[in-house]
Every structure is written in structure tokens, then in C-alpha cells.
PDB file of N, CA and C in Angstrom:
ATOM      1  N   UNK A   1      83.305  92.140  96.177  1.00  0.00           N
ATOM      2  CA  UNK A   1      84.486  91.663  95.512  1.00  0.00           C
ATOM      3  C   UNK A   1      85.695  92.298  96.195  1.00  0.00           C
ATOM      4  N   UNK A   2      86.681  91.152  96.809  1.00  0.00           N
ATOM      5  CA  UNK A   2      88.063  91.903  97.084  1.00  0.00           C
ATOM      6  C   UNK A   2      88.960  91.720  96.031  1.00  0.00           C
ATOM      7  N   UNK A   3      89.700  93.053  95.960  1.00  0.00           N
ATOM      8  CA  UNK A   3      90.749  93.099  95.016  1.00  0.00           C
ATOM      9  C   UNK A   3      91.974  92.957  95.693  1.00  0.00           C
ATOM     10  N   UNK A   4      92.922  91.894  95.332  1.00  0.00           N
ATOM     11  CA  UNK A   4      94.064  92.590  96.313  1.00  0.00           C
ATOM     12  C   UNK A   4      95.786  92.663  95.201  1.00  0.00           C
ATOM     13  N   UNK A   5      96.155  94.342  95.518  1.00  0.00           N
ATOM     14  CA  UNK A   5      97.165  94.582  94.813  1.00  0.00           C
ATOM     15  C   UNK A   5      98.568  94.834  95.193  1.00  0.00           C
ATOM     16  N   UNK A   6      99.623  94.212  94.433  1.00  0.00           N
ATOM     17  CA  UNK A   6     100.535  94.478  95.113  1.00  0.00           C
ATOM     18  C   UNK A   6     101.462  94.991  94.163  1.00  0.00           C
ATOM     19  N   UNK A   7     102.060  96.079  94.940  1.00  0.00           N
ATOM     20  CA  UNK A   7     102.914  97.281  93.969  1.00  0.00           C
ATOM     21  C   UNK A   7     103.911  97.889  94.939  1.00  0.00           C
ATOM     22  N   UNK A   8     105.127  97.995  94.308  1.00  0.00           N
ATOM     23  CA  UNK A   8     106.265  98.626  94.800  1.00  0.00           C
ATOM     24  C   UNK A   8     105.948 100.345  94.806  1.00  0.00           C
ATOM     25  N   UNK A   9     105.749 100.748  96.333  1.00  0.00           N
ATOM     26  CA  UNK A   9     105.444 101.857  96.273  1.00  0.00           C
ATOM     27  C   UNK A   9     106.268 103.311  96.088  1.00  0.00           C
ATOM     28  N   UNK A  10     107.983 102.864  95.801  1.00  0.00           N
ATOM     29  CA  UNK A  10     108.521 103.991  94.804  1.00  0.00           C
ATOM     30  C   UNK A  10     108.752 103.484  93.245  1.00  0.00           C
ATOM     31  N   UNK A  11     107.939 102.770  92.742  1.00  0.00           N
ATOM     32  CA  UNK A  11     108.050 102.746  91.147  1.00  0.00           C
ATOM     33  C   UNK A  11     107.057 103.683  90.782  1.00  0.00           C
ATOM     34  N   UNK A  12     107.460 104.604  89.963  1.00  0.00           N
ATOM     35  CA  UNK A  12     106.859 105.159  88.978  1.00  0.00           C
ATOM     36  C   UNK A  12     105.849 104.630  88.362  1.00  0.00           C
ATOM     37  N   UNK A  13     106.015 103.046  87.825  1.00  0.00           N
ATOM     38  CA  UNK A  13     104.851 102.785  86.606  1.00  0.00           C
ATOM     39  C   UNK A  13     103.939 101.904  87.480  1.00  0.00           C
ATOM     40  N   UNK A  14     104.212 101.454  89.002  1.00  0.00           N
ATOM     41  CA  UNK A  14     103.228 101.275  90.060  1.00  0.00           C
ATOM     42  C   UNK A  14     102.310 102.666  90.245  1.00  0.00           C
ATOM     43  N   UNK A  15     103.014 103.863  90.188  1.00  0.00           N
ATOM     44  CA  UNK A  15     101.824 104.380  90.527  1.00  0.00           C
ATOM     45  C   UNK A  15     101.436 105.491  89.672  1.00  0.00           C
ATOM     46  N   UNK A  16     101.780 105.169  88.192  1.00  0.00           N
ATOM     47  CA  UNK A  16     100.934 105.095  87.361  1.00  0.00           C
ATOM     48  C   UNK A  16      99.937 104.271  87.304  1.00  0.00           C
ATOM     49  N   UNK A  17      99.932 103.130  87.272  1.00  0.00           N
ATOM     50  CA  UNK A  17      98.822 101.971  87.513  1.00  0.00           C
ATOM     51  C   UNK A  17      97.845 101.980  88.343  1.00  0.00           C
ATOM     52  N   UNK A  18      98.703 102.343  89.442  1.00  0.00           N
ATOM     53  CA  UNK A  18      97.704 103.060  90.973  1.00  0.00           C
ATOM     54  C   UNK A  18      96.896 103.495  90.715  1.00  0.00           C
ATOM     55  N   UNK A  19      96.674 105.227  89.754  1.00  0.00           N
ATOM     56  CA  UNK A  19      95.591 105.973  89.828  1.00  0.00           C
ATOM     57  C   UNK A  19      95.181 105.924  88.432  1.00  0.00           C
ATOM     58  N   UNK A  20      95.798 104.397  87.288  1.00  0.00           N
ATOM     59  CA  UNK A  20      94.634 104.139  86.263  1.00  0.00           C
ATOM     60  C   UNK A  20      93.689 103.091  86.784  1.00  0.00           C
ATOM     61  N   UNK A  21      94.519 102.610  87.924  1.00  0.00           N
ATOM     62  CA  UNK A  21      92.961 101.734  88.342  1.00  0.00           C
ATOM     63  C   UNK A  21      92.623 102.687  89.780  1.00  0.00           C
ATOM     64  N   UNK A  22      92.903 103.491  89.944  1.00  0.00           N
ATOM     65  CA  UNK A  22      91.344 104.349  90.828  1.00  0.00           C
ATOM     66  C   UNK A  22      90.335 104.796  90.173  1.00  0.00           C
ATOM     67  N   UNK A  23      91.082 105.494  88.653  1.00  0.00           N
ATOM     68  CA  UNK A  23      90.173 106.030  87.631  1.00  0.00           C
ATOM     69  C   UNK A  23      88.929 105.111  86.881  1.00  0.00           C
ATOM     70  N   UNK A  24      89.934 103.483  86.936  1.00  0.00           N
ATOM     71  CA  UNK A  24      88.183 102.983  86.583  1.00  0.00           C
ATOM     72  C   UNK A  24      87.496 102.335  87.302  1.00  0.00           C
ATOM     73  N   UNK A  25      88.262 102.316  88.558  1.00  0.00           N
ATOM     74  CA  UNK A  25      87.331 102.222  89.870  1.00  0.00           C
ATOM     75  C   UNK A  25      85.995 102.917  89.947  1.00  0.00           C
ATOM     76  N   UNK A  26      86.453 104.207  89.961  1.00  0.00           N
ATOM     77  CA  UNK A  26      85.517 105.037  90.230  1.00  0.00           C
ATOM     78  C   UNK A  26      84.298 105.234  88.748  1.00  0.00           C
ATOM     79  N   UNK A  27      84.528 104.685  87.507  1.00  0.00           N
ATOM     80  CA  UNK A  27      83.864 104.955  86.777  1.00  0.00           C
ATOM     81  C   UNK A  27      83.290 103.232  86.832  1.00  0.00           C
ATOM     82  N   UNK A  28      83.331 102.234  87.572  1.00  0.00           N
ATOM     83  CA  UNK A  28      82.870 100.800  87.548  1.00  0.00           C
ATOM     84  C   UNK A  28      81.735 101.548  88.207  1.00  0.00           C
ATOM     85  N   UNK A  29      80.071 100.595  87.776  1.00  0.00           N
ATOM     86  CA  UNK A  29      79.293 100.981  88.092  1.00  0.00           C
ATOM     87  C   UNK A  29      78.401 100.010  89.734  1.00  0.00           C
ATOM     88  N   UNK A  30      79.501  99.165  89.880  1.00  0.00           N
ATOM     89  CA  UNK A  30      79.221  98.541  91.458  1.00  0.00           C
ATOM     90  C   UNK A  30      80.209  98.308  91.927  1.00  0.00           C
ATOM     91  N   UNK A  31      81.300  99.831  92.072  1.00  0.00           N
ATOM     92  CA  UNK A  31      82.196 100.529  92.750  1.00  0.00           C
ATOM     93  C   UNK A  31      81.893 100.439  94.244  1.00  0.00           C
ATOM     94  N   UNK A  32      81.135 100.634  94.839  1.00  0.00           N
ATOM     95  CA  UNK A  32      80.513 100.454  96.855  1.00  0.00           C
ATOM     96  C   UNK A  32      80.627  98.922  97.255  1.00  0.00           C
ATOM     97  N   UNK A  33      80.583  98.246  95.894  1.00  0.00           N
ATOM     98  CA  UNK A  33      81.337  96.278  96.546  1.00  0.00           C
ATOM     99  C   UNK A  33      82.396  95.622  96.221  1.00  0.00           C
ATOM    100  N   UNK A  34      83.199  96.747  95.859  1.00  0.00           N
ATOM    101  CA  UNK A  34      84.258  96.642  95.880  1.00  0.00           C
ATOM    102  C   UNK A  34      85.320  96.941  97.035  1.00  0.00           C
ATOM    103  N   UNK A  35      86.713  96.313  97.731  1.00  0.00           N
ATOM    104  CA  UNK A  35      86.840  96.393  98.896  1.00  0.00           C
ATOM    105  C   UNK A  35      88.592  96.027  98.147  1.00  0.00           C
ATOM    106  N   UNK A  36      89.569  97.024  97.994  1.00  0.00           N
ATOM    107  CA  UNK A  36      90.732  97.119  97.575  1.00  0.00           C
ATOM    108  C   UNK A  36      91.866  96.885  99.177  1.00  0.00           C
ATOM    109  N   UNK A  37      92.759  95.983  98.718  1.00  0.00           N
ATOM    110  CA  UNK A  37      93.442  95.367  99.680  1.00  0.00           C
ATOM    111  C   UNK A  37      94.791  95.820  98.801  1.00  0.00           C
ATOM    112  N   UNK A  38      95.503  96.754  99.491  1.00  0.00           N
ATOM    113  CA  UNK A  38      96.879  97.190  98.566  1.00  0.00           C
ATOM    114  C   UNK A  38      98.173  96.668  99.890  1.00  0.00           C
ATOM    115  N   UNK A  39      98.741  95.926  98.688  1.00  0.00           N
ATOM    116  CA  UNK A  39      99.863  95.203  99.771  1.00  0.00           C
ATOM    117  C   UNK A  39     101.181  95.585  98.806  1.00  0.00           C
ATOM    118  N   UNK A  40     102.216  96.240  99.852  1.00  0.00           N
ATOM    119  CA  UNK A  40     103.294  96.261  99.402  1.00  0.00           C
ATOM    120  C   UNK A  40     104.403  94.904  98.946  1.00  0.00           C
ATOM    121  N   UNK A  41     105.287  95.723  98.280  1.00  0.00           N
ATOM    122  CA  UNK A  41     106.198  94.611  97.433  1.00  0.00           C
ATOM    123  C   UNK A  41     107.451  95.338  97.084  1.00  0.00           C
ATOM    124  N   UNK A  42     108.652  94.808  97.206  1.00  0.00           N
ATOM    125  CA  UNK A  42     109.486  95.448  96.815  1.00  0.00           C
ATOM    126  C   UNK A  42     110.175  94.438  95.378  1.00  0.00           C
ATOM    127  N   UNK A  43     110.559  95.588  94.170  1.00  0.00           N
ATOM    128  CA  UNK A  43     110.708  95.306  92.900  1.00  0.00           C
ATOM    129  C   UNK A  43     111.884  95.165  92.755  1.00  0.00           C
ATOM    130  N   UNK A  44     113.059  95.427  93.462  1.00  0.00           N
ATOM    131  CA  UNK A  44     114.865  94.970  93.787  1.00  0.00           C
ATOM    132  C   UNK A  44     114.981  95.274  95.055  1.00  0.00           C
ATOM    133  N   UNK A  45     114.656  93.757  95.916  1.00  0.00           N
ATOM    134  CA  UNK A  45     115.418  94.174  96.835  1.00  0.00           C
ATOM    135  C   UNK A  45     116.995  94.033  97.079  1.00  0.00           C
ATOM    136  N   UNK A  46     117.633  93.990  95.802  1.00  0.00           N
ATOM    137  CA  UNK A  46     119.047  94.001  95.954  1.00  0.00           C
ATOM    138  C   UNK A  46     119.300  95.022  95.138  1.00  0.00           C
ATOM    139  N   UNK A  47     118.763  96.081  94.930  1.00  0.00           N
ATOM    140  CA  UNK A  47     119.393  97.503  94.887  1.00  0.00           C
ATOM    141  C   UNK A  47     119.995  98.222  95.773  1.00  0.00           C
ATOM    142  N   UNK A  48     121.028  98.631  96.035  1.00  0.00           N
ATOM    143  CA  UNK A  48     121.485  99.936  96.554  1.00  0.00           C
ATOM    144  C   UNK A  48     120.925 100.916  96.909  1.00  0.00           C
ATOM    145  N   UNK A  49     121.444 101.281  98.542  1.00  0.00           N
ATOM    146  CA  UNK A  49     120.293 102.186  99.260  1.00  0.00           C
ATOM    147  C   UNK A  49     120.622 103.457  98.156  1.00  0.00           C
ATOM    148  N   UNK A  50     122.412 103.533  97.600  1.00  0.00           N
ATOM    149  CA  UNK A  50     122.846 104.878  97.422  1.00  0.00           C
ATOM    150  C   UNK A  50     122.941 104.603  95.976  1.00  0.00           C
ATOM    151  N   UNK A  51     122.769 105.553  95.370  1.00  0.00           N
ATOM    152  CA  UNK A  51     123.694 105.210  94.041  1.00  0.00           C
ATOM    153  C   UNK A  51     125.101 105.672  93.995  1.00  0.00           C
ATOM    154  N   UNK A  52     125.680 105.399  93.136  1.00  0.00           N
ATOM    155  CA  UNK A  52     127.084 106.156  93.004  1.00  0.00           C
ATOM    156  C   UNK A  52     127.331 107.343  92.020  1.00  0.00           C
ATOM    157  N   UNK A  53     125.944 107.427  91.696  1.00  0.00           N
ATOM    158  CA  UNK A  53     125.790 108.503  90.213  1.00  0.00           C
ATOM    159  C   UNK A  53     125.244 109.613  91.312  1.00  0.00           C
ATOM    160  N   UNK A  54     124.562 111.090  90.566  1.00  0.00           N
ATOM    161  CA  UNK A  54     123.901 111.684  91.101  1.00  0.00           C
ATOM    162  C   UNK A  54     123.110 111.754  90.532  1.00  0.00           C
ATOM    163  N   UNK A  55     121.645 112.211  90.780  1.00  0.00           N
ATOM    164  CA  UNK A  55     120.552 112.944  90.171  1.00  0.00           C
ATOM    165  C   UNK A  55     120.843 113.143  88.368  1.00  0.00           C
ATOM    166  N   UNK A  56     121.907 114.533  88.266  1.00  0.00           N
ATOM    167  CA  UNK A  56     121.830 114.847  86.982  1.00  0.00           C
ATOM    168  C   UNK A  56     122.587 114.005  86.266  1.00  0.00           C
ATOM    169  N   UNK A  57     123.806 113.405  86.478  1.00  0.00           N
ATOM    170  CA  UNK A  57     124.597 112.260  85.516  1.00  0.00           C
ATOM    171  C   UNK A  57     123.555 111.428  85.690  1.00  0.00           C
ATOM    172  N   UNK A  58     122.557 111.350  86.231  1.00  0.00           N
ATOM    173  CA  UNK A  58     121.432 110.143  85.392  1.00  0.00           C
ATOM    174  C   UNK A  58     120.801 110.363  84.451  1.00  0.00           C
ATOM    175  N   UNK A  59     120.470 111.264  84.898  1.00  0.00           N
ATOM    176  CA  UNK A  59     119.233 112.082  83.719  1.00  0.00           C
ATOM    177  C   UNK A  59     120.144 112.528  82.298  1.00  0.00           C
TER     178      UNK A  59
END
């Protein structure tokens, strides 16, 4: 079985997702026919390289 996933690789809740599906990857019990195809994606590509805030006025 191919899986193929696609996730923006600086989101946070991508890679949360990431390692809840390694976790039941690895607990699937015909895990060795399985064959994961991870394809990038971007989630805004009309965001701003910069912000105009900093770090802590975000938080």
C-alpha cells in the first residue's frame, strides 16, 4: 500500500499529524507494506517572508 501525504513542512499541526501518523504506523500490524510518499505543500503562499511584528508582540 502507498500512502501519499502532503503537508506544509513549517506548520505546527502538520507536524503534529506527522508523528501521530508515524505512531500508528508503527503500531499497524502490516507496517513492512506500507511505502509512505511525503510530498510537500505550501499552506499561504501569499504570506510574508517577514512579519512586521516580532516574536514577543505575537505571543
Amino acid at each position: 500500500m502507498t500512502i501519499e501525504i502532503w503537508s506544509d513542512v513549517v506548520c505546527p499541526f502538520c507536524y503534529i499529524g506527522k508523528r501521530e501518523f508515524e505512531n500508528a504506523l508503527q503500531r499497524f500490524p502490516h507496517k513492512e507494506q506500507v511505502v509512505v510518499e511525503w510530498k510537500s505543500f505550501e499552506l499561504d503562499p501569499d504570506a510574508p517572508a517577514r512579519s512586521e511584528h516580532d516574536m514577543y508582540g505575537m505571543l
